[in-house]
N, C-alpha and C. Protein backbone atom coordinates (compact mmCIF):
# COMPACT_ATOMS: atom_id res chain seq x y z
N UNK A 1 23.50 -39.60 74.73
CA UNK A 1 23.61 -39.88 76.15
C UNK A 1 22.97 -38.72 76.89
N UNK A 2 22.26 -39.16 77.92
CA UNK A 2 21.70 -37.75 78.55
C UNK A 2 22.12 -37.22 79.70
N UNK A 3 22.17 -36.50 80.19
CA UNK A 3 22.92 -35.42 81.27
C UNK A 3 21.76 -34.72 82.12
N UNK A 4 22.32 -35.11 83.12
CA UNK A 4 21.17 -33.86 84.27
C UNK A 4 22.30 -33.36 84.94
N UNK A 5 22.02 -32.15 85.76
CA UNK A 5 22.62 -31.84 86.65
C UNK A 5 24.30 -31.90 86.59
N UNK A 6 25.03 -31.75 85.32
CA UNK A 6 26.36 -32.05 85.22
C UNK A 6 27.10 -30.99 84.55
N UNK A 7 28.08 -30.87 84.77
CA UNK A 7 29.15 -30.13 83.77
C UNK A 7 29.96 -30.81 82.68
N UNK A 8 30.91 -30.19 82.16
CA UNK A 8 31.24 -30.88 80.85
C UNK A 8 32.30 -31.77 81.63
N UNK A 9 32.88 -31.46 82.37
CA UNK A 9 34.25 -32.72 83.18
C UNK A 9 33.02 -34.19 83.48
N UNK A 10 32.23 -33.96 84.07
CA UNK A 10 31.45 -34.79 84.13
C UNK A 10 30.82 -35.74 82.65
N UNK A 11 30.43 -35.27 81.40
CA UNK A 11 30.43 -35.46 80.34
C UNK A 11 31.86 -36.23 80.23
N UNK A 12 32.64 -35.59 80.44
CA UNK A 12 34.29 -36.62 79.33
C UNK A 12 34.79 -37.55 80.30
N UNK A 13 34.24 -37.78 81.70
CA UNK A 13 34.59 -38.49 82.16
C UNK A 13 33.48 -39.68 81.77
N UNK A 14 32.41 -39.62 82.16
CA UNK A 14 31.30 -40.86 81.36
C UNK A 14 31.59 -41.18 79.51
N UNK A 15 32.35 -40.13 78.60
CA UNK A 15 32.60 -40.43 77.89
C UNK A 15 33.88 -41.61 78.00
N UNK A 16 34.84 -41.05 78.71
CA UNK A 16 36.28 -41.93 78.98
C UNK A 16 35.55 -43.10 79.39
N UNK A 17 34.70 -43.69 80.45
CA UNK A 17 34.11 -44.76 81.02
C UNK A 17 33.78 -45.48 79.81
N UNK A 18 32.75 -45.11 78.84
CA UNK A 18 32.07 -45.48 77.73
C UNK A 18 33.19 -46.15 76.59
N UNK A 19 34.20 -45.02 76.69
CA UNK A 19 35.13 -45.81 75.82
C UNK A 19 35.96 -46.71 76.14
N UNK A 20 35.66 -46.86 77.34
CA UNK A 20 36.93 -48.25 77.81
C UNK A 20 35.75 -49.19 78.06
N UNK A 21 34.93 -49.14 78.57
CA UNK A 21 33.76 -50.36 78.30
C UNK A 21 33.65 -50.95 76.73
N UNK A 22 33.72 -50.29 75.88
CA UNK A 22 33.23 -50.20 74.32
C UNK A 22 34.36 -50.47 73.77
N UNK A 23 35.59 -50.80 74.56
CA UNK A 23 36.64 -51.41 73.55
C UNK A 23 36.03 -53.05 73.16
N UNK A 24 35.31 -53.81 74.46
CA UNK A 24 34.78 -54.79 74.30
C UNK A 24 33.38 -54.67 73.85
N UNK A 25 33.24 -54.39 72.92
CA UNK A 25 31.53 -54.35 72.52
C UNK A 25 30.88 -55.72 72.78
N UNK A 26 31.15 -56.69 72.64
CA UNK A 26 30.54 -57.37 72.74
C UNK A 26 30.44 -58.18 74.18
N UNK A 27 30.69 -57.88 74.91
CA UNK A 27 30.83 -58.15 76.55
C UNK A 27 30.01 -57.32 76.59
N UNK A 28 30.06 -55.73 76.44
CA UNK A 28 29.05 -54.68 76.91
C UNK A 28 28.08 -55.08 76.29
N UNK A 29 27.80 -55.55 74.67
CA UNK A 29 26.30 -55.84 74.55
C UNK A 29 25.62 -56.50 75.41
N UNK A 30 26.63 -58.48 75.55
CA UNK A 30 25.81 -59.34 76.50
C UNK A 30 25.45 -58.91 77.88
N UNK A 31 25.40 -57.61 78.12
CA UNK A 31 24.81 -57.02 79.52
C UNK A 31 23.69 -56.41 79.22
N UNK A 32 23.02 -56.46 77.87
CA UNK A 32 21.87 -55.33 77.48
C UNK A 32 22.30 -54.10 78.07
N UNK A 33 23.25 -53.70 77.83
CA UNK A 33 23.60 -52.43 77.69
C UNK A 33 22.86 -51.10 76.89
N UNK A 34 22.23 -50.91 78.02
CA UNK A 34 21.22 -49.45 77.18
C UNK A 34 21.35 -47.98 77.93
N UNK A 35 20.30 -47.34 77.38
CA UNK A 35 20.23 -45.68 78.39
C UNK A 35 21.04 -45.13 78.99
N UNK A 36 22.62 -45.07 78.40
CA UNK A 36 23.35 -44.07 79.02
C UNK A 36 23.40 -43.26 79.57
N UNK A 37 23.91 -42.95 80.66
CA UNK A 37 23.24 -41.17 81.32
C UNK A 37 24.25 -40.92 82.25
N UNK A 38 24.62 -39.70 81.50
CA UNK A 38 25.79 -39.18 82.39
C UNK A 38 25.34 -38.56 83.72
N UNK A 39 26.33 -38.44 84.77
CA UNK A 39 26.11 -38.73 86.08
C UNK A 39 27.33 -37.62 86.68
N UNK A 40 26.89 -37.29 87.90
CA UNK A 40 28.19 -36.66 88.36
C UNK A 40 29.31 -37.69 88.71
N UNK A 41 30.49 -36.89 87.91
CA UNK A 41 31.83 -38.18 88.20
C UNK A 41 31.92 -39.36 87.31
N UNK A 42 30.66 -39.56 86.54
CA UNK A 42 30.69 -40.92 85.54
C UNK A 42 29.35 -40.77 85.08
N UNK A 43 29.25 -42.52 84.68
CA UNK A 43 28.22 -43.40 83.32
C UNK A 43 27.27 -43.88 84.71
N UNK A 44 26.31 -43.65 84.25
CA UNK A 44 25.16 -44.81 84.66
C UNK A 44 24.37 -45.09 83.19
N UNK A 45 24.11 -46.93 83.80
CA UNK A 45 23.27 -47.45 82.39
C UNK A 45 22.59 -48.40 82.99
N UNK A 46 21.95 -49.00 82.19
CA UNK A 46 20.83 -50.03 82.31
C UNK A 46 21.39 -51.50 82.28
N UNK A 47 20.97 -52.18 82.48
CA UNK A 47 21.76 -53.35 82.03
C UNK A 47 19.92 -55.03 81.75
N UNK A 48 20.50 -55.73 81.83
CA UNK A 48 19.72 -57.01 81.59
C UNK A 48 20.30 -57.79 81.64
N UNK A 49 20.62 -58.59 82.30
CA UNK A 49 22.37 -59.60 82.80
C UNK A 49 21.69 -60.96 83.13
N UNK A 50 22.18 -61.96 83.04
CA UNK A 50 21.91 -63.06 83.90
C UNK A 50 21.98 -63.23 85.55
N UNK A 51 22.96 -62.43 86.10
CA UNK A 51 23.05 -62.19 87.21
C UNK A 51 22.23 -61.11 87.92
N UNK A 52 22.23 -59.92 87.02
CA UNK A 52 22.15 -58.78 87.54
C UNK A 52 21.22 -57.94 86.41
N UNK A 53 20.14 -57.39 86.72
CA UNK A 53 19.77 -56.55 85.87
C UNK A 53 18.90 -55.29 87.15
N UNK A 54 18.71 -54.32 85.99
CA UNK A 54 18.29 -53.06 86.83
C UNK A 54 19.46 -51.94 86.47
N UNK A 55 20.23 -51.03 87.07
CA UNK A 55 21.47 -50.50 86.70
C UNK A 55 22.89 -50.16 86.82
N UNK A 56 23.89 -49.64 86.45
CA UNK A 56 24.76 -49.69 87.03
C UNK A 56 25.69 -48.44 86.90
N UNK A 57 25.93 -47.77 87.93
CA UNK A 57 27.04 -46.77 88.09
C UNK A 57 28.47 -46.83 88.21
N UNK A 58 29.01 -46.32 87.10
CA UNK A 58 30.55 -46.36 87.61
C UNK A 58 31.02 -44.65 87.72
N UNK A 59 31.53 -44.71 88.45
CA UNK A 59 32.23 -43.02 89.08
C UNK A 59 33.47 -43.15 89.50
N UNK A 60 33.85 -42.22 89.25
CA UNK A 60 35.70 -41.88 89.36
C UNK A 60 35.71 -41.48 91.16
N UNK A 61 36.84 -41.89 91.34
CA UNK A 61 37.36 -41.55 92.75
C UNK A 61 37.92 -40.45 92.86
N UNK A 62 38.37 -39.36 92.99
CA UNK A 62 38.84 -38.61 92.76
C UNK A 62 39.98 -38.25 93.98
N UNK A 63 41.42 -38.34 93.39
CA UNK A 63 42.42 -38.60 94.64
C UNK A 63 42.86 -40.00 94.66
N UNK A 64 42.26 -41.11 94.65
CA UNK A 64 42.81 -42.26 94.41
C UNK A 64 42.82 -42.58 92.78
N UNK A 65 42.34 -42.05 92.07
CA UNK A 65 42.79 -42.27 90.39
C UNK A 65 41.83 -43.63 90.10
N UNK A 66 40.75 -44.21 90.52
CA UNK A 66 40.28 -45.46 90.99
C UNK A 66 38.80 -45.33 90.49
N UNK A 67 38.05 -46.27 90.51
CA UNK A 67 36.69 -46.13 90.24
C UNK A 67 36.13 -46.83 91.12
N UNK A 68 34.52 -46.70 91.38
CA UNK A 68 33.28 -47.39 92.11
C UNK A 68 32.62 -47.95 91.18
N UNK A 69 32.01 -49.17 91.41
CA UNK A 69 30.65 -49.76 90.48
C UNK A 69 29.89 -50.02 91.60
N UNK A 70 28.43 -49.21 91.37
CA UNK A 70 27.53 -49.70 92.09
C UNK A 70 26.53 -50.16 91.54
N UNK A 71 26.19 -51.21 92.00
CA UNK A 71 24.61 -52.20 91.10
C UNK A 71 23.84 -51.67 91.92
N UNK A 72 22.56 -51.14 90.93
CA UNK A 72 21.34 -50.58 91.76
C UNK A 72 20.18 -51.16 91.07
N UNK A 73 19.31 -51.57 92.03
CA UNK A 73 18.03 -52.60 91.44
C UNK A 73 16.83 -51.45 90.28
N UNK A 74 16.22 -51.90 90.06
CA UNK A 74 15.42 -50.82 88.99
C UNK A 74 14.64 -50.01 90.02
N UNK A 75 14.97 -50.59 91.39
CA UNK A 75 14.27 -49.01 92.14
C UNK A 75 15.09 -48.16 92.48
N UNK A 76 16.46 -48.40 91.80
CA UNK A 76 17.69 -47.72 91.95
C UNK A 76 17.72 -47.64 94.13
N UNK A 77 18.04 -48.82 94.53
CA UNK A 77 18.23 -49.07 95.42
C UNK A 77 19.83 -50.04 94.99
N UNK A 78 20.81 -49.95 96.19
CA UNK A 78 21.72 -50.17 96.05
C UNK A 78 22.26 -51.65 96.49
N UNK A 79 22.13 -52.57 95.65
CA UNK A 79 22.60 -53.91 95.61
C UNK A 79 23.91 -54.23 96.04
N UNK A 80 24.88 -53.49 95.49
CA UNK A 80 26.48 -53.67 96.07
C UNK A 80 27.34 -52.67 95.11
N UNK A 81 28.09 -52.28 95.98
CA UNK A 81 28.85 -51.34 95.80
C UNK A 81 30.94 -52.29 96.21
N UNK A 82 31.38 -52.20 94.73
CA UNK A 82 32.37 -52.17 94.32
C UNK A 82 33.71 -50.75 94.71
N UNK A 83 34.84 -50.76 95.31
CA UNK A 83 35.24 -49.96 95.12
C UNK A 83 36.79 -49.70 94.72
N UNK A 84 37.58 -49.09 94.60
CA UNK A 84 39.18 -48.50 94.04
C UNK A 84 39.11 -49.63 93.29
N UNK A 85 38.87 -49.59 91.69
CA UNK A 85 38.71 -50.36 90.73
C UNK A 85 39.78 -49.25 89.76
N UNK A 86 40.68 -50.29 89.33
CA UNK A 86 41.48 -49.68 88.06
C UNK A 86 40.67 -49.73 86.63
N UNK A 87 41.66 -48.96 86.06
CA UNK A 87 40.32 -48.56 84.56
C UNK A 87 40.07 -49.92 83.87
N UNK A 88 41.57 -50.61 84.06
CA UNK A 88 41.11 -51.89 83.00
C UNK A 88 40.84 -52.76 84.08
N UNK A 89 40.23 -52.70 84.77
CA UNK A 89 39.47 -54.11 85.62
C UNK A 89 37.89 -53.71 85.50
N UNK A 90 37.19 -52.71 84.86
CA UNK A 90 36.20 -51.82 84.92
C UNK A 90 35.43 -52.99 84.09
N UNK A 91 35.78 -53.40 82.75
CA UNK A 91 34.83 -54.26 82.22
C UNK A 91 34.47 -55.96 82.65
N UNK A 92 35.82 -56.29 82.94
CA UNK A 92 35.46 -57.63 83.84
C UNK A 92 34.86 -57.66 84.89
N UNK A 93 35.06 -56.75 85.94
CA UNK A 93 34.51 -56.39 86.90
C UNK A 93 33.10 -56.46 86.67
N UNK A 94 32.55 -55.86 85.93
CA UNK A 94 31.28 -55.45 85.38
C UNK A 94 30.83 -56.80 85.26
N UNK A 95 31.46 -57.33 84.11
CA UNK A 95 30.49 -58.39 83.71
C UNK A 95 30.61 -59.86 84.59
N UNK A 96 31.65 -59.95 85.66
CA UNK A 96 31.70 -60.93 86.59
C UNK A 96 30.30 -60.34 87.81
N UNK A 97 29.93 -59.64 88.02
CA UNK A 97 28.23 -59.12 88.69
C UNK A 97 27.21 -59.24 87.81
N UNK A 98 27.24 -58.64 86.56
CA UNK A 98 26.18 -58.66 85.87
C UNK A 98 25.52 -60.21 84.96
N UNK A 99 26.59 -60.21 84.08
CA UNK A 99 26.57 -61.32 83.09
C UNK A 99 26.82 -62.66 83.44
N UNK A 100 28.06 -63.09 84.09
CA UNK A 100 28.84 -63.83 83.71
C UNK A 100 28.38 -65.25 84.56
N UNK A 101 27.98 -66.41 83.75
CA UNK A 101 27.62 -67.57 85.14
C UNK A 101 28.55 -68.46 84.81
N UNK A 102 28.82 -69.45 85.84
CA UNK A 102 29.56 -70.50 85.43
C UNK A 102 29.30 -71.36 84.00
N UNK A 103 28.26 -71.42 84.06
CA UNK A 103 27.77 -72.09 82.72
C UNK A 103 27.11 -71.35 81.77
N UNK A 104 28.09 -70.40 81.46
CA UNK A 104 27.49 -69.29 80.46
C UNK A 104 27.68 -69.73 79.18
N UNK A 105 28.33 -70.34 78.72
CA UNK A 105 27.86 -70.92 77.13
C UNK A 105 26.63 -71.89 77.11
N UNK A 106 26.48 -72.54 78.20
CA UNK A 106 25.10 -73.16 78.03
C UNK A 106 23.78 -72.45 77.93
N UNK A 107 23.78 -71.33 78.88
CA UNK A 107 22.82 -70.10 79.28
C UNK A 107 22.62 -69.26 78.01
N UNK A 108 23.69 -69.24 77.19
CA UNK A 108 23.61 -68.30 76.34
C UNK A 108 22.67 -68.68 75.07
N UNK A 109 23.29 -70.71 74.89
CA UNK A 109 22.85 -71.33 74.15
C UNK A 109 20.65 -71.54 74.39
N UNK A 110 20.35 -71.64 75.93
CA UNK A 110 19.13 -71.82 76.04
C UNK A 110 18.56 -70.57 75.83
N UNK A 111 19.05 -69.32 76.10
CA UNK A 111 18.17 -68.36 75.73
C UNK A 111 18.62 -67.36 74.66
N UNK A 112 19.02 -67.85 73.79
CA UNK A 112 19.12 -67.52 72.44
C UNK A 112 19.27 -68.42 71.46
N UNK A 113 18.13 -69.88 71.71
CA UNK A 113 17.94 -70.97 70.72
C UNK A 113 17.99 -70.56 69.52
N UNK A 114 18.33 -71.97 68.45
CA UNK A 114 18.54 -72.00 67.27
C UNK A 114 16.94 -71.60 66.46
N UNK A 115 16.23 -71.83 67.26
CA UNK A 115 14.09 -71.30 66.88
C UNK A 115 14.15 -69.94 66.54
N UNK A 116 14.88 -69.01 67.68
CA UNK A 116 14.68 -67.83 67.26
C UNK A 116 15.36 -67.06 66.52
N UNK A 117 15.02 -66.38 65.49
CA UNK A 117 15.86 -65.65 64.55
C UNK A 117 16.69 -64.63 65.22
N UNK A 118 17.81 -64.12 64.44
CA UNK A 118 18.21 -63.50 64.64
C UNK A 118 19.21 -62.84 63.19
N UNK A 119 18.86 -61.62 63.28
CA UNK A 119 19.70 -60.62 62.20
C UNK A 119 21.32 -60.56 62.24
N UNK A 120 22.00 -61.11 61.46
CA UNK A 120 23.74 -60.73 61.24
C UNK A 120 23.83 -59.47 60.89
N UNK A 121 22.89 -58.55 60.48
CA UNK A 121 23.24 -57.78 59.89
C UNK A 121 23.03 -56.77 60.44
N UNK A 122 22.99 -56.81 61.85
CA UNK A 122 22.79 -55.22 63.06
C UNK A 122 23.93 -54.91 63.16
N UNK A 123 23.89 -53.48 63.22
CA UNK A 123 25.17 -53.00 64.12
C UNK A 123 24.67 -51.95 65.10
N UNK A 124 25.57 -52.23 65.94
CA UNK A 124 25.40 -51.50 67.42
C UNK A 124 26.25 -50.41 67.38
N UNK A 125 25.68 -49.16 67.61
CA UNK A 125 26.63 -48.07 67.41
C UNK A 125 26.17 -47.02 69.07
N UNK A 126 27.51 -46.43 69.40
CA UNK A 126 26.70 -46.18 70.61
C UNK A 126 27.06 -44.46 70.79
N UNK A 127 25.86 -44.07 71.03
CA UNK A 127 26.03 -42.20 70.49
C UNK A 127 26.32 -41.52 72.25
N UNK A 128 27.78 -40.58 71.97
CA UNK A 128 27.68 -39.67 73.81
C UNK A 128 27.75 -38.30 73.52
N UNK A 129 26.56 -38.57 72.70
CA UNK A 129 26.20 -37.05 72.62
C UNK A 129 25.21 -36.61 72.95
């Protein structure tokens, strides 16, 4: 995971983010979840969503115990901003903006047809170091 401009509180807090996203791996995958990068106060990452792609910030509130998600387009311009989010509303939250359509088993089914291959045998491992 990469770091600019941060200290280590900053580090274990995008780590804490990372690990409560990553209890659901597979919600966080279907967001193309990539390029981690720690941030002051939290995680920013990439995403590729049905709804939403470009990136997304989550940061701690500090004083309300709460978090922000902000969707920012790939010119990292600010799409919408989420705010006093509890830790476990962090991944639904997420993927009700990014991923999630009404007819997401159909969506999922057209763009990941039975034509194109695909490997059982990946694993997704995700490094915050």
């Amino acid at each position: 995971m990469k770091a600019t401009n941060t200290n280590q509180e900053d580090k274990e807090m995008a780590q804490y983010i990372l690990k409560v996203l990553a209890f659901r791996k597979i919600t966080l995958m279907s967001w193309g979840f990539n390029s981690p990068k720690v941030i002051t106060d939290g995680l920013q990452f990439e995403v590729n969503g049905f709804k939403h792609y470009g990136f997304v910030k989550v940061t701690y509130q500090h004083g309300l115990d709460l978090f922000k998600i902000c969707l920012l387009s790939n010119e990292m311009e600010v799409v919408k901003e989420i705010n006093e989010i509890y830790f476990d509303q962090l991944t639904d939250i997420i993927d009700e903006h990014v991923e999630l359509v009404k007819n997401y088993d159909e969506r999922v089914r057209l763009a990941y047809s039975e034509s194109k291959t695909h490997s059982n045998d990946s694993c997704i491992q995700i490094n915050l170091n």
